[in-house]
PDB file of N, CA and C in Angstrom:
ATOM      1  N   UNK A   1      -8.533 -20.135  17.875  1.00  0.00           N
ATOM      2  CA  UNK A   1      -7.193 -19.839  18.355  1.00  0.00           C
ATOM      3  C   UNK A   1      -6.868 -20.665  19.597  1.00  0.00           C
ATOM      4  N   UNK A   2      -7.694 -20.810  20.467  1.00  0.00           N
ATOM      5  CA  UNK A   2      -7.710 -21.632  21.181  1.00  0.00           C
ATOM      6  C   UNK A   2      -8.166 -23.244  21.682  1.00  0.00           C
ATOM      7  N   UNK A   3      -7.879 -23.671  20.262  1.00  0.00           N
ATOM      8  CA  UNK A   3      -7.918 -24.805  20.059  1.00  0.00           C
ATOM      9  C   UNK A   3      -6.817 -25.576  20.296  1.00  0.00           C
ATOM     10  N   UNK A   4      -7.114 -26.456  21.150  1.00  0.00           N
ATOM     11  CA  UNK A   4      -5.618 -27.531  21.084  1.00  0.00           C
ATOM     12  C   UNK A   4      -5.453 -28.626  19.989  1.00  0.00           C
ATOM     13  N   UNK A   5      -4.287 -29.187  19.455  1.00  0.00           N
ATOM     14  CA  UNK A   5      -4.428 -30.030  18.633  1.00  0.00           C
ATOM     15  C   UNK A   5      -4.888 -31.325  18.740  1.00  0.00           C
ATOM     16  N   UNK A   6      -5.689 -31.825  18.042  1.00  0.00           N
ATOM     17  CA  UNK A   6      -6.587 -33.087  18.294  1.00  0.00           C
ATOM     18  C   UNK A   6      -5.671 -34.014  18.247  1.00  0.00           C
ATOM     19  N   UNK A   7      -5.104 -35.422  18.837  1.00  0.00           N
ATOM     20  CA  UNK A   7      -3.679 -36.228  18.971  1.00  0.00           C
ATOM     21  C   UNK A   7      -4.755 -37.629  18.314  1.00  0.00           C
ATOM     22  N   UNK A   8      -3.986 -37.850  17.286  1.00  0.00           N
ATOM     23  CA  UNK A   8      -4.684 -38.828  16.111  1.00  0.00           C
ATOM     24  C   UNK A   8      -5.251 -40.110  16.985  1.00  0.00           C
ATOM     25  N   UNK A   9      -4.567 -40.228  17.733  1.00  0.00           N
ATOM     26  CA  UNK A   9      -5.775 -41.527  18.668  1.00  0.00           C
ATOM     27  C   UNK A   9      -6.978 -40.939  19.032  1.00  0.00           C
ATOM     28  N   UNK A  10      -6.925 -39.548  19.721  1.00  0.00           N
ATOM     29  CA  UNK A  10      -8.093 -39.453  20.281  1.00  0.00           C
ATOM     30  C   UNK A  10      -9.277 -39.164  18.426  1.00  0.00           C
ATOM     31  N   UNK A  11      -8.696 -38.852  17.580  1.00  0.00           N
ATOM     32  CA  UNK A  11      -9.690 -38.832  16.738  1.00  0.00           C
ATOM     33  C   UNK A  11     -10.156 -40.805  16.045  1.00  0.00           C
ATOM     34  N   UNK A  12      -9.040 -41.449  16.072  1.00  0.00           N
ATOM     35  CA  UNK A  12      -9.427 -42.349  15.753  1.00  0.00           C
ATOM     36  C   UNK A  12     -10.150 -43.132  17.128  1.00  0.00           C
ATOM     37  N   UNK A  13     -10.169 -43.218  18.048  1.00  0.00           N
ATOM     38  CA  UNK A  13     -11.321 -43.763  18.887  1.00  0.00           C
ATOM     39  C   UNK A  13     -12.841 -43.230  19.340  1.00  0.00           C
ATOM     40  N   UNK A  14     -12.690 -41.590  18.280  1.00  0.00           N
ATOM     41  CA  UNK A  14     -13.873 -40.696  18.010  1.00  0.00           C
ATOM     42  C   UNK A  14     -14.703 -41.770  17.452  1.00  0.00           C
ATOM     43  N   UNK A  15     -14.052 -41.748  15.942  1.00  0.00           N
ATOM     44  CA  UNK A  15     -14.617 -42.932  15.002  1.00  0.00           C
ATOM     45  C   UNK A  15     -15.238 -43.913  15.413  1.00  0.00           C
ATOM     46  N   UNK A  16     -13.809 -44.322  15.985  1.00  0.00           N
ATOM     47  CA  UNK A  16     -14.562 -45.969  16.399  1.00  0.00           C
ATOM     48  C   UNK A  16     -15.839 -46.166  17.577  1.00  0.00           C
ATOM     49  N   UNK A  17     -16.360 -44.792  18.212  1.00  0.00           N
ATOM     50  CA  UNK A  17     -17.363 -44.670  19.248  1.00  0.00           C
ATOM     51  C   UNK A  17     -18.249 -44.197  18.196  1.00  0.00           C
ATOM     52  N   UNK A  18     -18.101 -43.340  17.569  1.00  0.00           N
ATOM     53  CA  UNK A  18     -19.285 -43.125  16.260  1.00  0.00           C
ATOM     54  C   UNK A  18     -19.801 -44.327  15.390  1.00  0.00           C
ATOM     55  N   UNK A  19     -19.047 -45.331  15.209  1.00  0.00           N
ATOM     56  CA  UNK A  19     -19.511 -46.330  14.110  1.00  0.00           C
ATOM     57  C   UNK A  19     -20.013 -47.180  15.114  1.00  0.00           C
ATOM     58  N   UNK A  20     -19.262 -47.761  16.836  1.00  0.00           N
ATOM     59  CA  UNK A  20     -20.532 -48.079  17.580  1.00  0.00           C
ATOM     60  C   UNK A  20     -21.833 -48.137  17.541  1.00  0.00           C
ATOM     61  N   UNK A  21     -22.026 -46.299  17.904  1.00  0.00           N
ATOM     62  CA  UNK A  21     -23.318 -46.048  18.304  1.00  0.00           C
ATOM     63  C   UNK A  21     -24.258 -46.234  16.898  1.00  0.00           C
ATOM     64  N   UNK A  22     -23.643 -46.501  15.853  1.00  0.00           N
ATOM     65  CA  UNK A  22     -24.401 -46.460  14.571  1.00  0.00           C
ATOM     66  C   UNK A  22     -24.534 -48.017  14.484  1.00  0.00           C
ATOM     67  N   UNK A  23     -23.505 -48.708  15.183  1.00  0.00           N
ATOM     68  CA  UNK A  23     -24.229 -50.398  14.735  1.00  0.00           C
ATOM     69  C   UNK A  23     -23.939 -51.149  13.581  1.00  0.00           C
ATOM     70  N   UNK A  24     -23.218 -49.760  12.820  1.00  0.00           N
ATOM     71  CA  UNK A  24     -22.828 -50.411  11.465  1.00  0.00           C
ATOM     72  C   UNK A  24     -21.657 -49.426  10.946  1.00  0.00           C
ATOM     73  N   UNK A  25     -20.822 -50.597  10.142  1.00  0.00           N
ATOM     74  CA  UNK A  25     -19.649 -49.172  10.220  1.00  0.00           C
ATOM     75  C   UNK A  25     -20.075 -48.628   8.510  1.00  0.00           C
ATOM     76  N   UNK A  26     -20.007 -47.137   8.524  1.00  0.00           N
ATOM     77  CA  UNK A  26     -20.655 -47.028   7.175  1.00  0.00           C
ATOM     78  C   UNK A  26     -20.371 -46.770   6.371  1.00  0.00           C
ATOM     79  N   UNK A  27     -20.314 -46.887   4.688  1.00  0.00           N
ATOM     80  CA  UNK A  27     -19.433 -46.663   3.700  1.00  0.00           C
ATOM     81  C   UNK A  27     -18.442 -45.707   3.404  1.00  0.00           C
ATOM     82  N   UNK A  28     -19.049 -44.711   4.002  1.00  0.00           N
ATOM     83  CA  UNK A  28     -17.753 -43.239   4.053  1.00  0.00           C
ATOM     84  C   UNK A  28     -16.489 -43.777   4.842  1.00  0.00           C
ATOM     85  N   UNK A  29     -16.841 -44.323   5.678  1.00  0.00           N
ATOM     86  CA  UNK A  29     -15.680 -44.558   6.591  1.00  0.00           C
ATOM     87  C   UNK A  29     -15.065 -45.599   6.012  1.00  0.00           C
ATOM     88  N   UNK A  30     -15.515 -47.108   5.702  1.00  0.00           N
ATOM     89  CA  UNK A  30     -14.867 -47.699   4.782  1.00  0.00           C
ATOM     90  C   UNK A  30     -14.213 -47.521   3.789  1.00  0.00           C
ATOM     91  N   UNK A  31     -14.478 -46.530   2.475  1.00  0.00           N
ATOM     92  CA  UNK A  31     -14.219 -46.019   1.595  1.00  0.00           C
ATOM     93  C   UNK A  31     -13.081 -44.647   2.182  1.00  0.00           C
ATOM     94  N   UNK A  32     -12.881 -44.193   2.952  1.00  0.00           N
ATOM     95  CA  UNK A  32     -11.309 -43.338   3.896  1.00  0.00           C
ATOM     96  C   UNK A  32     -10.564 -44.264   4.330  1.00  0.00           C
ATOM     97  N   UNK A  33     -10.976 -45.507   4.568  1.00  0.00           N
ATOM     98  CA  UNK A  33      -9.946 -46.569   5.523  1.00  0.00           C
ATOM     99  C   UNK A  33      -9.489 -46.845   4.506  1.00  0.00           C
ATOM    100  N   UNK A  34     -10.115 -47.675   3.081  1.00  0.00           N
ATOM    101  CA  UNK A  34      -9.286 -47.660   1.921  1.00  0.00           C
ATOM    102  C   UNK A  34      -8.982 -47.139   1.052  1.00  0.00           C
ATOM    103  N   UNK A  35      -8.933 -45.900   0.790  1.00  0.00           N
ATOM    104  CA  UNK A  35      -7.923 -44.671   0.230  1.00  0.00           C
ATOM    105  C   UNK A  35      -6.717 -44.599   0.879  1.00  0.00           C
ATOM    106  N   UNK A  36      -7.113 -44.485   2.420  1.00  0.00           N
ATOM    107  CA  UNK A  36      -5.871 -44.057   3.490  1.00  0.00           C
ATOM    108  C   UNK A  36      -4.893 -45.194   2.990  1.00  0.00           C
ATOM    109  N   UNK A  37      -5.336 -46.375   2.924  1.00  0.00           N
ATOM    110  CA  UNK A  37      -4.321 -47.307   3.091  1.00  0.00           C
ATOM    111  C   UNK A  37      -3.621 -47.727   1.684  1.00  0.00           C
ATOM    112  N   UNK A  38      -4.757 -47.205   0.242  1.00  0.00           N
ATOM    113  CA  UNK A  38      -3.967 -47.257  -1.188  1.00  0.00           C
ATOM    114  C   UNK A  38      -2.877 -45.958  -0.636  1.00  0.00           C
ATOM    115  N   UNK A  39      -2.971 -45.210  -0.567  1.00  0.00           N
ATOM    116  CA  UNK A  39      -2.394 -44.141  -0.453  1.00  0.00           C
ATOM    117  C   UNK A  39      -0.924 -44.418   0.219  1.00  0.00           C
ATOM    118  N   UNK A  40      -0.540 -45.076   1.338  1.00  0.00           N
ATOM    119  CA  UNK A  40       0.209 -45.355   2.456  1.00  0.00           C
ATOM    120  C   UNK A  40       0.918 -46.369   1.384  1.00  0.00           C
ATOM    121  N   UNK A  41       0.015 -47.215   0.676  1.00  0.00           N
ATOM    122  CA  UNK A  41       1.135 -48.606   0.100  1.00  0.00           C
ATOM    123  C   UNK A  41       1.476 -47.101  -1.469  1.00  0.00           C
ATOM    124  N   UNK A  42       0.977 -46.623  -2.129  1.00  0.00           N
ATOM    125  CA  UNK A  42       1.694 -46.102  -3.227  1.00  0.00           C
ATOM    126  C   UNK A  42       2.370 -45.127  -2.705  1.00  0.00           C
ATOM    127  N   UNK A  43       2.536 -44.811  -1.278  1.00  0.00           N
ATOM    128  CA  UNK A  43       4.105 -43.808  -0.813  1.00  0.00           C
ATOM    129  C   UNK A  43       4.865 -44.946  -0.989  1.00  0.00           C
ATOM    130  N   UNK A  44       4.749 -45.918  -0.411  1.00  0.00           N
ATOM    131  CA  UNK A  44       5.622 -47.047   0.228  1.00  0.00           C
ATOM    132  C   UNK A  44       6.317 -47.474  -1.206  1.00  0.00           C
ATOM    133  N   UNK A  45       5.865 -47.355  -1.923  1.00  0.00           N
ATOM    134  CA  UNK A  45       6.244 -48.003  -3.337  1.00  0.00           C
ATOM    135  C   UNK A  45       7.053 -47.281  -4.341  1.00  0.00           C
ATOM    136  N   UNK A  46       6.323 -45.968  -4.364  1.00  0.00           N
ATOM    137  CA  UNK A  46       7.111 -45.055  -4.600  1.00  0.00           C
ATOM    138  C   UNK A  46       8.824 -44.759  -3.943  1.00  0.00           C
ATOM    139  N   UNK A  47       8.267 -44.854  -2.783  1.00  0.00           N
ATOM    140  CA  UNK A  47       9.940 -44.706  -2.111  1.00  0.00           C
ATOM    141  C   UNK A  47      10.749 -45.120  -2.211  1.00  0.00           C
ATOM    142  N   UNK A  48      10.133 -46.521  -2.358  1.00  0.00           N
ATOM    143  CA  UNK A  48      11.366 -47.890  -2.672  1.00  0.00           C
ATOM    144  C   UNK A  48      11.820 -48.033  -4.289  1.00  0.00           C
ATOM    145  N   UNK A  49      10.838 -47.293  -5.026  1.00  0.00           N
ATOM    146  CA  UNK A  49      11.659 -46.839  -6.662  1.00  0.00           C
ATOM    147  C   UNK A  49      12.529 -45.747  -6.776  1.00  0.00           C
ATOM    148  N   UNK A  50      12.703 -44.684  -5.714  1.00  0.00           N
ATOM    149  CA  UNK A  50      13.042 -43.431  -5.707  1.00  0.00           C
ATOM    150  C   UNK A  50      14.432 -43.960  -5.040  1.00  0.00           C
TER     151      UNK A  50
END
C-alpha cells in the first residue's frame, strides 16, 4: 500500500545497472527489448490502417 510508483526511467536504468554488473547483457532482456519493440511497430501499424 505503501508503495510509490516506480517512474519508467528509474526502472530502465535498474536494467541497465543489472546487465552492467553481469558483463553481459542477457537473453531475457534481449528477447523483452525485442518483443517491446515488435509490439510498439504492430500498434504503429495498426493505427495507421485504422
Amino acid at each position: 500500500m505503501l508503495q510509490q510508483p516506480v517512474h519508467m526511467r528509474d526502472q530502465i536504468s535498474n536494467r541497465i545497472e543489472i546487465i552492467m554488473q553481469e558483463n553481459k547483457p542477457s537473453l531475457l532482456f534481449k528477447v523483452e527489448e525485442l518483443s517491446l519493440a515488435v509490439l510498439f511497430i504492430l500498434v504503429f501499424v495498426l493505427g495507421l490502417n485504422v
